[in-house]
C-alpha atoms as a PDB file:
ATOM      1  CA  UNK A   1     176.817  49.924  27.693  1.00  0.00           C
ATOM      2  CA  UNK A   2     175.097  52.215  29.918  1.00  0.00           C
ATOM      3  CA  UNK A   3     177.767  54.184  32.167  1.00  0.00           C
ATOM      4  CA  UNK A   4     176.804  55.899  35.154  1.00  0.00           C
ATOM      5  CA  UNK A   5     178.362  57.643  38.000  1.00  0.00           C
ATOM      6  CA  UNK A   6     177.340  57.772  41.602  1.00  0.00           C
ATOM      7  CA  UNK A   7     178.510  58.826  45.248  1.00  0.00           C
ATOM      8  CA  UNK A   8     177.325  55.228  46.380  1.00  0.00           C
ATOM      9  CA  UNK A   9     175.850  52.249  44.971  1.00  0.00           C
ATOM     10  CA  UNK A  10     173.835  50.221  47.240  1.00  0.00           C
ATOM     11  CA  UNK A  11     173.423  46.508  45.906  1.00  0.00           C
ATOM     12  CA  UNK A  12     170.482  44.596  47.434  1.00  0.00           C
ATOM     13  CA  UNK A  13     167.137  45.865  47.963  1.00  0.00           C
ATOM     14  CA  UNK A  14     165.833  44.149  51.103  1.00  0.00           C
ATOM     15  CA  UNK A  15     166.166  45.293  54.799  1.00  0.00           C
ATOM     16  CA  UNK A  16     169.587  46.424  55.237  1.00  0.00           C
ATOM     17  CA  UNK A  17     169.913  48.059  51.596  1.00  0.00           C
ATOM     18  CA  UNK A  18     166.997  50.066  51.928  1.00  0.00           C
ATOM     19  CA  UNK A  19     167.485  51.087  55.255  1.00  0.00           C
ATOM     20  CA  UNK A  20     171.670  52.222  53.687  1.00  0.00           C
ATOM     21  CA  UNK A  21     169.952  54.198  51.377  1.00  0.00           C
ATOM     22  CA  UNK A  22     167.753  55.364  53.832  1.00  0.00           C
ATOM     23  CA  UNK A  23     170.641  56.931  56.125  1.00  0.00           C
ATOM     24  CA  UNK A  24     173.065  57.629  53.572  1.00  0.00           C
ATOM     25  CA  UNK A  25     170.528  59.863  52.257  1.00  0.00           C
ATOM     26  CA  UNK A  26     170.388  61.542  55.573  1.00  0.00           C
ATOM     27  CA  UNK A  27     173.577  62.039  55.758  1.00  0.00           C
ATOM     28  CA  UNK A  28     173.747  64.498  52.380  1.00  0.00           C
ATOM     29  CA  UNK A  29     175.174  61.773  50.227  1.00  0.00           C
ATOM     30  CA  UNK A  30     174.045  63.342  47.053  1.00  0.00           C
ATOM     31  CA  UNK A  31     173.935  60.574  44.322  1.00  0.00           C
ATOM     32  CA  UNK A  32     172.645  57.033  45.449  1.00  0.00           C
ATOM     33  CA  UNK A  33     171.407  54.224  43.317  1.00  0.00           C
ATOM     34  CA  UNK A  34     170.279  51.079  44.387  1.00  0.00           C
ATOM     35  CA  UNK A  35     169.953  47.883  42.544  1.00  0.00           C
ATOM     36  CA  UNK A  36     168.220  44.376  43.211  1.00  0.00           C
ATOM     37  CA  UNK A  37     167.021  41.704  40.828  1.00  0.00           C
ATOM     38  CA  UNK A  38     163.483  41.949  41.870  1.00  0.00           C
ATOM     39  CA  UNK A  39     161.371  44.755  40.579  1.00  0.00           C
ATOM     40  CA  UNK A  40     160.034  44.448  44.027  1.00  0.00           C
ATOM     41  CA  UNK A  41     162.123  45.865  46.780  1.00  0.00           C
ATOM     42  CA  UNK A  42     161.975  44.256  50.414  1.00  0.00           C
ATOM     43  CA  UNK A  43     163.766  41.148  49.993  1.00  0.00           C
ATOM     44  CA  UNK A  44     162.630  38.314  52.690  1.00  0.00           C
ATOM     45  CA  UNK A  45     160.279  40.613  54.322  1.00  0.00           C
ATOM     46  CA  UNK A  46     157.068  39.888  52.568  1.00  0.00           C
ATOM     47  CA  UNK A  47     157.685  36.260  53.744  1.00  0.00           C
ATOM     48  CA  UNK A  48     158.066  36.970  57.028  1.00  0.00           C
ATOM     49  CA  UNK A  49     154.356  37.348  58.357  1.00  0.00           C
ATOM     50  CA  UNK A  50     155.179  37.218  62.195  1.00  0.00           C
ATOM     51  CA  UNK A  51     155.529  40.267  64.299  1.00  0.00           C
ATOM     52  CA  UNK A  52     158.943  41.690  65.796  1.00  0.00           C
ATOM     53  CA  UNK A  53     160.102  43.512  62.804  1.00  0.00           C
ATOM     54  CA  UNK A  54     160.317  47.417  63.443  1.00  0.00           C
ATOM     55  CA  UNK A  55     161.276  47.736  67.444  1.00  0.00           C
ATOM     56  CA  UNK A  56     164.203  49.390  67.071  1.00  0.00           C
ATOM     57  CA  UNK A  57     163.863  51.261  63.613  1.00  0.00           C
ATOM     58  CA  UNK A  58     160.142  52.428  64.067  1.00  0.00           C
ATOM     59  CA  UNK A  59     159.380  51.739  67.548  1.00  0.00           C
ATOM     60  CA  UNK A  60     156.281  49.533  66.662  1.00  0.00           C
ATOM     61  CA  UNK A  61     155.877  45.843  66.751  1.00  0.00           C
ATOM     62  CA  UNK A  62     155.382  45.160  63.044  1.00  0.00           C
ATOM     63  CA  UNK A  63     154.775  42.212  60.576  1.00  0.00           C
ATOM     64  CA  UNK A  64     157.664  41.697  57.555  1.00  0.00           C
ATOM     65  CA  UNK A  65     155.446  43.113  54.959  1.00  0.00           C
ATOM     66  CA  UNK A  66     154.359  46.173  57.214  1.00  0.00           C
ATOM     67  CA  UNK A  67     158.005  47.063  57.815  1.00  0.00           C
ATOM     68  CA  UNK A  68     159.188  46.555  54.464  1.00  0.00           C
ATOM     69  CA  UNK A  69     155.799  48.988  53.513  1.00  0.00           C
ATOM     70  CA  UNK A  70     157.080  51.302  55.832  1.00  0.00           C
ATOM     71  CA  UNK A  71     161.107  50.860  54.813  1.00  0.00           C
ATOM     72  CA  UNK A  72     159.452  51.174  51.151  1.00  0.00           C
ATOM     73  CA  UNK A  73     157.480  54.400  51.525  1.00  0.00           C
ATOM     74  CA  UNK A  74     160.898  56.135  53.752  1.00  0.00           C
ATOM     75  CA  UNK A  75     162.623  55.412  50.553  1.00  0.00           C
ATOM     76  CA  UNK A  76     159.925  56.734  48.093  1.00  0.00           C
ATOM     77  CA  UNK A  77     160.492  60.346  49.894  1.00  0.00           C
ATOM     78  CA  UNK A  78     164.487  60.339  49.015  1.00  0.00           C
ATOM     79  CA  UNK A  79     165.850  61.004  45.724  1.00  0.00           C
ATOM     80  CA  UNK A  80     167.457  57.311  45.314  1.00  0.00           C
ATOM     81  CA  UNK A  81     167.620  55.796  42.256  1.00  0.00           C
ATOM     82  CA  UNK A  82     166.465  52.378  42.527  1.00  0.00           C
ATOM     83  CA  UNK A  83     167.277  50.262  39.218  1.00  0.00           C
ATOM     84  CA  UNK A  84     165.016  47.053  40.171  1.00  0.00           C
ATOM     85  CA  UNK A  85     165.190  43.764  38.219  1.00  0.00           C
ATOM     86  CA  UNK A  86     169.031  44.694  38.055  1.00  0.00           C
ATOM     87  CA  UNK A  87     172.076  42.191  38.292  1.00  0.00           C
ATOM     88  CA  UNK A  88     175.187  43.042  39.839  1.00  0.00           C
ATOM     89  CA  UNK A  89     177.841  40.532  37.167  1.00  0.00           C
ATOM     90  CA  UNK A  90     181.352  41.946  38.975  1.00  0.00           C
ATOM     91  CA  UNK A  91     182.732  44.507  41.423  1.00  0.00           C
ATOM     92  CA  UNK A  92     186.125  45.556  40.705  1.00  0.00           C
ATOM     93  CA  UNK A  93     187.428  47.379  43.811  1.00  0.00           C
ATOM     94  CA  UNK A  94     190.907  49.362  42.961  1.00  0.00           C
ATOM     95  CA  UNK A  95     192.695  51.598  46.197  1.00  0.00           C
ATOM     96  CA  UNK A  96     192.518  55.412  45.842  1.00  0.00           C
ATOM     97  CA  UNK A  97     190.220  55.264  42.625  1.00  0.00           C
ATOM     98  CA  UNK A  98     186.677  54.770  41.763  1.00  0.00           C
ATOM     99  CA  UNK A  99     185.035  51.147  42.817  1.00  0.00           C
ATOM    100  CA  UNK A 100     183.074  49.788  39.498  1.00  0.00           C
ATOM    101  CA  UNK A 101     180.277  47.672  39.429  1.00  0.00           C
ATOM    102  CA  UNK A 102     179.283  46.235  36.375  1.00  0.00           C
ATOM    103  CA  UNK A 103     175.716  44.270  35.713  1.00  0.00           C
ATOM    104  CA  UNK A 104     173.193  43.965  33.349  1.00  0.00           C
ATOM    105  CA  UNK A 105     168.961  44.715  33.510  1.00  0.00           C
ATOM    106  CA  UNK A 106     166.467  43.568  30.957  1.00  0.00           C
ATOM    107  CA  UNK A 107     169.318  42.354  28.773  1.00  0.00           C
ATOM    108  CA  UNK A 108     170.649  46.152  28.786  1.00  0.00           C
ATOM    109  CA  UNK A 109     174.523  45.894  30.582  1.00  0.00           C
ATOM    110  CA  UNK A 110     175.752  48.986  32.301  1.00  0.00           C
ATOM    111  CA  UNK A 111     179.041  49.946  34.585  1.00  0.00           C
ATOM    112  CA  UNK A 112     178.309  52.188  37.810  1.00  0.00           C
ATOM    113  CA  UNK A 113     181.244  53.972  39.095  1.00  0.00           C
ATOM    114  CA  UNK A 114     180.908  55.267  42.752  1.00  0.00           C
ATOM    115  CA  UNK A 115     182.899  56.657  45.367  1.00  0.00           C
ATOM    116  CA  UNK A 116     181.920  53.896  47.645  1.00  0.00           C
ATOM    117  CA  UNK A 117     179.764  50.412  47.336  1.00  0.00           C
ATOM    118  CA  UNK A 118     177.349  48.720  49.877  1.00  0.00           C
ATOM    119  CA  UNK A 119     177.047  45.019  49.403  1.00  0.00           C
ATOM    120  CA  UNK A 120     173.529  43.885  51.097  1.00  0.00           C
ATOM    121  CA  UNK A 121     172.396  41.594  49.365  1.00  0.00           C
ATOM    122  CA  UNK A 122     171.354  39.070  52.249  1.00  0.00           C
ATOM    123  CA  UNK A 123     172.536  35.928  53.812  1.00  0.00           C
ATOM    124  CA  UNK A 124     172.051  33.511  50.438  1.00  0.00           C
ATOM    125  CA  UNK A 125     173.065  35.392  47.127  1.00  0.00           C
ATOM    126  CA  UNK A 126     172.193  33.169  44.164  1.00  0.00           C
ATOM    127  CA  UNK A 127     174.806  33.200  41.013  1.00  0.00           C
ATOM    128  CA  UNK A 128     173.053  34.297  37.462  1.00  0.00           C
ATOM    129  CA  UNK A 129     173.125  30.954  37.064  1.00  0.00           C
ATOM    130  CA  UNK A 130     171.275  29.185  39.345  1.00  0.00           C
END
């Protein structure tokens, strides 16, 4: 098993992870990975071809796919690890210690420890299963 260990570990690659990683960035938080199980990063945003995306973030009117692009290339100039086509299996949470997340990518299962974990993985989350 793989073990790593991370400030934060961001799991869900769409809009609200990569903008996380984005900011948390900013702020000086020195080791970030992020995980999602698509090798693409964006989440619903490619589907969403109508306009209204990036007011408040970019202060442009933009498509889904343009502001994921644009999320996208913000992250490309950070130092995040991104570990794409990457399944979170269990989070184990314990006070005053380390949070754990344990998952698995291309068959290959690995344990994260971080200081602190984001959980955006969007509004329907699938099981391995399904």
């Amino acid at each position: 098993m793989r073990e790593m260990q991370r400030d934060l570990t961001i799991i869900g690659g769409g809009p609200a992870g990569l903008a996380a990683a984005i900011k948390a960035w900013k702020l000086g938080i020195e080791s970030i990975t992020l995980i999602d199980e698509s090798e693409r990063l964006g989440g619903v945003l490619p589907q969403c071809i109508h306009t209204g995306f990036g007011l408040h973030y970019f202060g442009e009117d933009l498509t889904g796919p343009e502001f994921a692009a644009r999320l996208i290339g913000r992250l490309k100039e950070t130092d995040v690890e991104v570990l794409g086509g990457a399944y979170a299996a269990e989070i184990n949470v314990k006070p005053d210690s380390f949070k754990e997340v344990y998952g698995y990518r291309y068959g290959e299962a690995f344990k994260i420890k971080s200081k602190a974990i984001i959980y955006a993985a969007g509004c329907r989350e699938r099981t391995r299963f399904e």
